[in-house]
C-alpha atoms as a PDB file:
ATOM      1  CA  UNK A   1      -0.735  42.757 -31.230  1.00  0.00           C
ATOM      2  CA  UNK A   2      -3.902  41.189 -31.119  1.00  0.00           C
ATOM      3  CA  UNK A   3      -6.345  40.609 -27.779  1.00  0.00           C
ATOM      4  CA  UNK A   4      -7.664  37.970 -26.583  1.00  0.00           C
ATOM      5  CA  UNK A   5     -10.704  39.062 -24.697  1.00  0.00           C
ATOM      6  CA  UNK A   6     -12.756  37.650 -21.655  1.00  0.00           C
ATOM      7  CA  UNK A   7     -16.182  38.782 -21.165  1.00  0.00           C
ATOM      8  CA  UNK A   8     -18.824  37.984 -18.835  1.00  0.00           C
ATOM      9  CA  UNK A   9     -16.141  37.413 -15.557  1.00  0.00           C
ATOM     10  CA  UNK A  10     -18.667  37.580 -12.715  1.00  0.00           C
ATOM     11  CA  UNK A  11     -16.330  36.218 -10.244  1.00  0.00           C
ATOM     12  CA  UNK A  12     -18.445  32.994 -10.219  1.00  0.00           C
ATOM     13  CA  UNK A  13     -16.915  29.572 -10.861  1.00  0.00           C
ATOM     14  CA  UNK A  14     -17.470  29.241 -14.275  1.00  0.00           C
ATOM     15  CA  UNK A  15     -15.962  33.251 -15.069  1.00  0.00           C
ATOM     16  CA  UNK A  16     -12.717  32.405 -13.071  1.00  0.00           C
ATOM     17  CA  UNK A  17     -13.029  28.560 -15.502  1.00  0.00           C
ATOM     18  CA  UNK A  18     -13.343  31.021 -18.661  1.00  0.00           C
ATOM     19  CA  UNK A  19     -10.644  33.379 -17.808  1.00  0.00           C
ATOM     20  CA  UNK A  20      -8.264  29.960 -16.627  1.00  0.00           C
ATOM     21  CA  UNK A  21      -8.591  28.865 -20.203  1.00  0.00           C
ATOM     22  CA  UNK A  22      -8.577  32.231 -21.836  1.00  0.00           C
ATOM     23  CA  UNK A  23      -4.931  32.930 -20.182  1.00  0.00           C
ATOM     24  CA  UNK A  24      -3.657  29.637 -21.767  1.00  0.00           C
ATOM     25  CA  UNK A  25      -4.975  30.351 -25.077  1.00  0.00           C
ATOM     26  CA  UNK A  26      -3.446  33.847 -25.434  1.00  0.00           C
ATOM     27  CA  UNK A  27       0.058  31.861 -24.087  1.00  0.00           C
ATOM     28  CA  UNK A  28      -0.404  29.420 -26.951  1.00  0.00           C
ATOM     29  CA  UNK A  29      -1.393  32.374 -29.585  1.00  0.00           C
ATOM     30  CA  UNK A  30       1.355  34.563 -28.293  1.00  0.00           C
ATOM     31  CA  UNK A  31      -1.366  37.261 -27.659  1.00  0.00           C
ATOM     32  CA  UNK A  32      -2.184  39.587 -25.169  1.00  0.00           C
ATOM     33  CA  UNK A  33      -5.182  39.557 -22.478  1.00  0.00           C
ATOM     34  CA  UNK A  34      -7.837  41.608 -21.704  1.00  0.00           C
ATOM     35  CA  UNK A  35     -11.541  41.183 -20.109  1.00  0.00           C
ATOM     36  CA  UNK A  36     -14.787  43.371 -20.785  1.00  0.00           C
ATOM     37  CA  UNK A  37     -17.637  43.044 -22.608  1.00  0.00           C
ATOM     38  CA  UNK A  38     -17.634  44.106 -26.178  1.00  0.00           C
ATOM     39  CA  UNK A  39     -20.540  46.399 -27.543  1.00  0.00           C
ATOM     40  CA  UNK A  40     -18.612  46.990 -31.059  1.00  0.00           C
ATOM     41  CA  UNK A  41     -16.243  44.963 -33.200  1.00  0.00           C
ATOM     42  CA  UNK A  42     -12.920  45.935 -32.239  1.00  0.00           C
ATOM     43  CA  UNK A  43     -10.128  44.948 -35.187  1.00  0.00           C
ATOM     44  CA  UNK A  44      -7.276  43.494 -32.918  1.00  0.00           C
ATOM     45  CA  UNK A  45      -9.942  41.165 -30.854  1.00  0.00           C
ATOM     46  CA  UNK A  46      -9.086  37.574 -32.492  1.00  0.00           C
ATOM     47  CA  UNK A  47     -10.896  35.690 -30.051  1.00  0.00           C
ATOM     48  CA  UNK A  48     -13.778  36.013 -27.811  1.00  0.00           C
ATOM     49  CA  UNK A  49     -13.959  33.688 -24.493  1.00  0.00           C
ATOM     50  CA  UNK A  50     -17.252  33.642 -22.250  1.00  0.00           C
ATOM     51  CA  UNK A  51     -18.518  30.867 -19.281  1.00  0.00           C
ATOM     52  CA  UNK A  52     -20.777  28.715 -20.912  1.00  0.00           C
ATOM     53  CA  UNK A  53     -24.513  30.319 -20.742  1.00  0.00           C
ATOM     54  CA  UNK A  54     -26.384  28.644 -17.590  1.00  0.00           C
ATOM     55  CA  UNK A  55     -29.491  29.151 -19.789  1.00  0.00           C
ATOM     56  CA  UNK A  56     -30.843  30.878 -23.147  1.00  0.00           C
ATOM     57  CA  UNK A  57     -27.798  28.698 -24.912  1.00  0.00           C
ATOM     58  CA  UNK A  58     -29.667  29.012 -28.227  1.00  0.00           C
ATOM     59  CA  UNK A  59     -29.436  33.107 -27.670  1.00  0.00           C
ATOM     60  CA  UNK A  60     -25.773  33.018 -27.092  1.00  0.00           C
ATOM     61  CA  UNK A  61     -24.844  30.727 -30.562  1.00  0.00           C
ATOM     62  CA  UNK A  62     -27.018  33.921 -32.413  1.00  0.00           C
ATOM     63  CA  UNK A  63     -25.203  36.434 -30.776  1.00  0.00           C
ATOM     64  CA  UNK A  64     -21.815  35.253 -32.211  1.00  0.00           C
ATOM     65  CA  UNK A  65     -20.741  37.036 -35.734  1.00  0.00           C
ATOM     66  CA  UNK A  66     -17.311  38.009 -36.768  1.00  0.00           C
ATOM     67  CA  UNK A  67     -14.616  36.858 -34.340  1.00  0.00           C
ATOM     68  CA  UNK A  68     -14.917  33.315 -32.850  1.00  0.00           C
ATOM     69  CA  UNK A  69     -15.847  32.728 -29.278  1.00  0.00           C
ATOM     70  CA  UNK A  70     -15.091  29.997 -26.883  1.00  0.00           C
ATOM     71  CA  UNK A  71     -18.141  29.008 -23.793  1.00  0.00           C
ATOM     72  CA  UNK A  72     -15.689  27.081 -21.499  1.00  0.00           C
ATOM     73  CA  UNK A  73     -17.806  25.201 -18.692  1.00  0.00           C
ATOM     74  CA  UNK A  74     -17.410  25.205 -15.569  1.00  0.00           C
ATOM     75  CA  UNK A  75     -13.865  24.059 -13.855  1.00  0.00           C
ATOM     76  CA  UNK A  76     -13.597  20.380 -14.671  1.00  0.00           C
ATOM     77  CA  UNK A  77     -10.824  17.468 -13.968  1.00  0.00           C
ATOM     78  CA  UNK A  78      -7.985  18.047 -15.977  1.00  0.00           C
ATOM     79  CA  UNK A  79      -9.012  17.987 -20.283  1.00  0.00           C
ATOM     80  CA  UNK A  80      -6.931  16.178 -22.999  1.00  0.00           C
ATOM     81  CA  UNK A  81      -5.229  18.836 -25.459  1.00  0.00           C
ATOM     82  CA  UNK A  82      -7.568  16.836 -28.347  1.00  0.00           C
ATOM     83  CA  UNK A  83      -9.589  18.800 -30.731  1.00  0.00           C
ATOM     84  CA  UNK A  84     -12.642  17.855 -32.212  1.00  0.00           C
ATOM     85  CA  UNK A  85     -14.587  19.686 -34.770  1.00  0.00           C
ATOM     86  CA  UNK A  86     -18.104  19.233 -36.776  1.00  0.00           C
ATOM     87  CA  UNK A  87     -17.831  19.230 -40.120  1.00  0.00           C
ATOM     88  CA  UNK A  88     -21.262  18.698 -42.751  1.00  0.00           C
ATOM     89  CA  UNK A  89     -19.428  16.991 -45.276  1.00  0.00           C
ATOM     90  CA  UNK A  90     -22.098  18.344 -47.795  1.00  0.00           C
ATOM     91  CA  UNK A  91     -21.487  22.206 -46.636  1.00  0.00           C
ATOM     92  CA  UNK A  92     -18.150  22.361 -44.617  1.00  0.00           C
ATOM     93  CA  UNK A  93     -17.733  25.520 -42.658  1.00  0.00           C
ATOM     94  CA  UNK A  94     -14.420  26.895 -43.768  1.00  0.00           C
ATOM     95  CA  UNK A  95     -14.063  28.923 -40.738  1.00  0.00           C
ATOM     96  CA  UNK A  96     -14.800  26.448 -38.090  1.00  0.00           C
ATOM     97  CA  UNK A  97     -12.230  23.566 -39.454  1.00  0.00           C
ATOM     98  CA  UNK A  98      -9.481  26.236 -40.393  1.00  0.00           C
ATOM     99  CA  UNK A  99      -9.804  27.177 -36.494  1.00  0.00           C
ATOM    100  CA  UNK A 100      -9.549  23.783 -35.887  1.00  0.00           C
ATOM    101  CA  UNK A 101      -6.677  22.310 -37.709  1.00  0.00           C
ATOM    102  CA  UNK A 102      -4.928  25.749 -35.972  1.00  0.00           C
ATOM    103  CA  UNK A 103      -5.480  24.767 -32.927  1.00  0.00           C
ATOM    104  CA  UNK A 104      -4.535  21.910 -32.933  1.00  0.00           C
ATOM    105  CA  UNK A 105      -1.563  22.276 -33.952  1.00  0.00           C
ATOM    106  CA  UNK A 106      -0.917  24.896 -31.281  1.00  0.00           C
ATOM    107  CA  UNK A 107      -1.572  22.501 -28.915  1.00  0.00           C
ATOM    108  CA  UNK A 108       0.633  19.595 -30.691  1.00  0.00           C
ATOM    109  CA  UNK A 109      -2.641  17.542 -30.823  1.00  0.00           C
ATOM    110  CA  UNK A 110      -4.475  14.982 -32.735  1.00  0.00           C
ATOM    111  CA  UNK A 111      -7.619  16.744 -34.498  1.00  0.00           C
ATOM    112  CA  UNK A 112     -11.228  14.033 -34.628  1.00  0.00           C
ATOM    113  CA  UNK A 113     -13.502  15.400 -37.350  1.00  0.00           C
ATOM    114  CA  UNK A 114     -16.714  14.371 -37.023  1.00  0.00           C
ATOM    115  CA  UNK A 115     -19.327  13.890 -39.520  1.00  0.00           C
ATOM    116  CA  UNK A 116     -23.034  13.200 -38.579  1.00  0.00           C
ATOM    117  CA  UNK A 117     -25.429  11.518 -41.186  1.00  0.00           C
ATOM    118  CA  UNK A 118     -28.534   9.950 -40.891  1.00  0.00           C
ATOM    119  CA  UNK A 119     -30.593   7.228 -43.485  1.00  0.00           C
ATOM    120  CA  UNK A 120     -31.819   9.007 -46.702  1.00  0.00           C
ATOM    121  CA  UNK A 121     -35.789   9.322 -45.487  1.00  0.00           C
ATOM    122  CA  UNK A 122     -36.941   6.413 -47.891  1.00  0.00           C
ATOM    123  CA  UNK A 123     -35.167   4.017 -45.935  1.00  0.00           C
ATOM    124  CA  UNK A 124     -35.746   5.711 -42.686  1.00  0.00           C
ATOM    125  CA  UNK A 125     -39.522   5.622 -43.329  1.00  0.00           C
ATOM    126  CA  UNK A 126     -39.175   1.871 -44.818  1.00  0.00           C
ATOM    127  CA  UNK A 127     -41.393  -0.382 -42.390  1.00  0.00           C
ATOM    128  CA  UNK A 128     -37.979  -3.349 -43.278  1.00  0.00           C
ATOM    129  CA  UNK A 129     -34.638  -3.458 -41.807  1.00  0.00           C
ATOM    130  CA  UNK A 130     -32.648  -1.638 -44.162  1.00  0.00           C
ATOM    131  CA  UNK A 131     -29.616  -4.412 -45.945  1.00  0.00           C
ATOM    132  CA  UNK A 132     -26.037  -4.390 -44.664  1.00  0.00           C
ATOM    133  CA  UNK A 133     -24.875  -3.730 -47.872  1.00  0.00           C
ATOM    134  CA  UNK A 134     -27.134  -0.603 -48.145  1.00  0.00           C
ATOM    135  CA  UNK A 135     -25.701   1.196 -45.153  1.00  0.00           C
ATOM    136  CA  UNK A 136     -22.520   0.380 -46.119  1.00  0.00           C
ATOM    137  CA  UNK A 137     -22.579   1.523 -49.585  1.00  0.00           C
ATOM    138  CA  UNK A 138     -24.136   5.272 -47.920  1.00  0.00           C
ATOM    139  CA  UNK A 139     -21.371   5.203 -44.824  1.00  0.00           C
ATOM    140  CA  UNK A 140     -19.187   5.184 -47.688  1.00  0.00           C
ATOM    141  CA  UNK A 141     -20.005   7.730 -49.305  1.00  0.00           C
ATOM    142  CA  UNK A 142     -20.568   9.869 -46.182  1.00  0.00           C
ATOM    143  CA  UNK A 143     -16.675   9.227 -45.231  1.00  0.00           C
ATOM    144  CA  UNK A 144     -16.078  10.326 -48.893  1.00  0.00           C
ATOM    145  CA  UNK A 145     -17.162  13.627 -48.511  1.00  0.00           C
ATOM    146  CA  UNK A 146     -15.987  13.941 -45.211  1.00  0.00           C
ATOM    147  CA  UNK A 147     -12.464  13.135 -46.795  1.00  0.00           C
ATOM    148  CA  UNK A 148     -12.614  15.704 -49.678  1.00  0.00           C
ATOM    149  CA  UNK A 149     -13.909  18.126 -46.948  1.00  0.00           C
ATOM    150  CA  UNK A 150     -10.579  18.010 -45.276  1.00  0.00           C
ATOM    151  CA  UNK A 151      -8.189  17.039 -48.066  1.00  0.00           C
ATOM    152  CA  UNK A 152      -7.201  20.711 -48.576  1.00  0.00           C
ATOM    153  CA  UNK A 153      -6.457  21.238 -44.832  1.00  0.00           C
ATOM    154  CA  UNK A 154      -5.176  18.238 -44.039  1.00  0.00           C
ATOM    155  CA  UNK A 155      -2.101  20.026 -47.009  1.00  0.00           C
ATOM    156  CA  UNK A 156      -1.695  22.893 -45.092  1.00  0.00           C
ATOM    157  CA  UNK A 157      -1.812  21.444 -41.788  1.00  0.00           C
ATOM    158  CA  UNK A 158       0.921  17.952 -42.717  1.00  0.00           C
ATOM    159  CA  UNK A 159       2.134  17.789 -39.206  1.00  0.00           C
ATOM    160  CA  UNK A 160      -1.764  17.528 -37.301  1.00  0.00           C
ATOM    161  CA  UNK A 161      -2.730  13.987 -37.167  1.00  0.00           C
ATOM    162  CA  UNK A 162      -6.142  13.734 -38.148  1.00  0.00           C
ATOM    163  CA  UNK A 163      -8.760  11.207 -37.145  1.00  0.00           C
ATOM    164  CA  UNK A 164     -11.687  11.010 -39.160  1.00  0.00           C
ATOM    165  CA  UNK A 165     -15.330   9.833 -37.782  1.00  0.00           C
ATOM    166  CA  UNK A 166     -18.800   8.881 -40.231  1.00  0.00           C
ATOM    167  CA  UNK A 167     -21.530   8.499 -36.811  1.00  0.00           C
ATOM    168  CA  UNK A 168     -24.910   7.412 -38.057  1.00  0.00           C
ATOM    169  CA  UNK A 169     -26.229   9.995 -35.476  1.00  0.00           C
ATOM    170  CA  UNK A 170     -27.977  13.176 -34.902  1.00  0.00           C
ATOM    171  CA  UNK A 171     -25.625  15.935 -34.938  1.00  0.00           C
ATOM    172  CA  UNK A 172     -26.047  16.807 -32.081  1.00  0.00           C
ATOM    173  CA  UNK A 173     -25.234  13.501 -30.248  1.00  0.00           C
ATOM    174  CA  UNK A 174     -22.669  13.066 -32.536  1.00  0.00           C
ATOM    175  CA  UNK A 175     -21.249  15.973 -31.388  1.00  0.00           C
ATOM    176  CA  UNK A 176     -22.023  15.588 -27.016  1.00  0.00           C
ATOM    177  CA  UNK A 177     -19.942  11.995 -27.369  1.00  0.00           C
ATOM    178  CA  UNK A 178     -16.835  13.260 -29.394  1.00  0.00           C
ATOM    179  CA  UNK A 179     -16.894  16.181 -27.098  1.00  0.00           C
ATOM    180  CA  UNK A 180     -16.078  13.547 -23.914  1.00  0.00           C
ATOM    181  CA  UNK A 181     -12.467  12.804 -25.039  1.00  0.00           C
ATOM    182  CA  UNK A 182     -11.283  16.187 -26.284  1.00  0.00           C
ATOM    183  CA  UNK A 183     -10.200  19.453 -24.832  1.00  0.00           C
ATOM    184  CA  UNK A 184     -11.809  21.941 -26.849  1.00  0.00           C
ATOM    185  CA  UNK A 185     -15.225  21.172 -29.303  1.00  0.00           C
ATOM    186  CA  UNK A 186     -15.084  23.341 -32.534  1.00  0.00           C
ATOM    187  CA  UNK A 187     -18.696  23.961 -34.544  1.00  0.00           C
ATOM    188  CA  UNK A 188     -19.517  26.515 -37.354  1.00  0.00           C
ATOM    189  CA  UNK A 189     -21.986  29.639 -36.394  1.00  0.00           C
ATOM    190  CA  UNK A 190     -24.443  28.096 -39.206  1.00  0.00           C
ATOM    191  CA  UNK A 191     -25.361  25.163 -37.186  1.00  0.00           C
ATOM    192  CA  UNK A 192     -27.045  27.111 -34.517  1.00  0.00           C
ATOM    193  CA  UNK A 193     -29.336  25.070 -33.278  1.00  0.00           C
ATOM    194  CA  UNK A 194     -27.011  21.867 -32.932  1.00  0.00           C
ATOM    195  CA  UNK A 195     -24.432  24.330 -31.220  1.00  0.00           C
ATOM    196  CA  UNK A 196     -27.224  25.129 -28.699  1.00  0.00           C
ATOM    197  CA  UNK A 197     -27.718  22.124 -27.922  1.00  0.00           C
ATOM    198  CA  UNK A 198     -24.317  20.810 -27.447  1.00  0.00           C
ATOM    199  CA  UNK A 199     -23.235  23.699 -25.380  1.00  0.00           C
ATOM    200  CA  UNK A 200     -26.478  22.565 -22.853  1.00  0.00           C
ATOM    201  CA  UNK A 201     -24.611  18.875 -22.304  1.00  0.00           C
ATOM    202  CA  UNK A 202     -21.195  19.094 -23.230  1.00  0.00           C
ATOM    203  CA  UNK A 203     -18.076  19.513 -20.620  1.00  0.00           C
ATOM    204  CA  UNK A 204     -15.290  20.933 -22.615  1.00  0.00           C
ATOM    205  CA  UNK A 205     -15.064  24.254 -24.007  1.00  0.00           C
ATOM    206  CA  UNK A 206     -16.975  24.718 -27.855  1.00  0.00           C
ATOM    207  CA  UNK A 207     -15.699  27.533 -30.129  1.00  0.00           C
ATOM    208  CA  UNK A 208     -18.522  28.841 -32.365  1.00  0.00           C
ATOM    209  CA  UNK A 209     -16.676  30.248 -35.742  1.00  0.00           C
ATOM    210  CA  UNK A 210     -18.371  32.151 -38.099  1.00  0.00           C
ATOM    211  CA  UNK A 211     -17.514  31.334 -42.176  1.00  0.00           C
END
């Protein structure tokens, strides 16, 4: 059977916070429970769960590879069972939206994918508002790839009720406001430095997936 494993339990707040969650998820995944740091890969490990790194956040996004690991904050009021996941609609990460879509359906939960964009950089560096009918026509197309993106999971996933969101905002804002009406925040290893930054602001646990 495979492990769900909590590392870093120091007793403190945020390690009794990580191994709260950590018991929960291994009900949900019908696995077992274990704690210790790992120094190798171990086969039956499917998920990793830490506290959320008080500092050096940027070091503990690099240090994921392989399995997927959950930073849960500190205890918090009580979380909504929603998942929310980044997805680049130009280069989605497999990994981290698979996760996703299987998690929330463990949880019998409504899934918010998220999609940052910004202006193309000749209309951001345009001195003139840029037309209505401009930003539309790109939003459009944003939400279009976002769509394709998820068209194959949302097939093997029918029953997960899927909420799709086009922010004209940097990622990582993007990210820090759909994180403040879900339960659990999924990103893909690749986008290292946004996860960094989310996991400095955000209050719900973020699983880092590699793929």
């Amino acid at each position: 059977m495979g492990r769900v494993v909590v590392a870093g339990d120091d007793g403190s707040a945020a390690g009794r916070a990580a191994v709260a969650w950590a018991e929960r998820e291994a009900r949900l995944r019908g696995l077992t429970l274990s704690s210790g740091d790992l120094a190798e890969p171990h086969r039956d490990v499917e998920l990793l769960v830490r506290p959320s790194p008080a500092a050096d956040a940027r070091g503990a996004v690099a240090a994921v590879s392989g399995r997927p690991v959950v930073f849960v904050p500190g205890p918090a009021a009580r979380l909504p069972d929603r998942v929310a996941v980044g997805v680049d609609g130009r280069d989605p990460a497999d990994g981290a939206i698979g996760f996703a879509f299987e998690a929330a359906r463990l949880r019998g939960a409504g899934l918010r994918a998220v999609h940052a964009w910004t202006l193309p950089v000749e209309a951001a560096e345009t001195p003139f508002a840029v037309p209505e009918e401009d930003r539309a026509t790109w939003e459009d197309q944003e939400a279009q790839m976002l769509s394709d993106a998820l068209r194959p999971w949302r097939a093997l996933y029918p029953d997960v009720e899927v909420q799709q969101d086009v922010l004209s905002f940097p990622p990582p804002q993007a990210l820090t406001h759909a994180s403040t009406t879900a339960g659990l925040l999924v990103l893909g290893h690749r986008t290292g430095r946004t996860a960094s930054a989310v996991l400095t602001t955000t209050r719900c646990p973020v699983a880092v997936v590699a793929g």
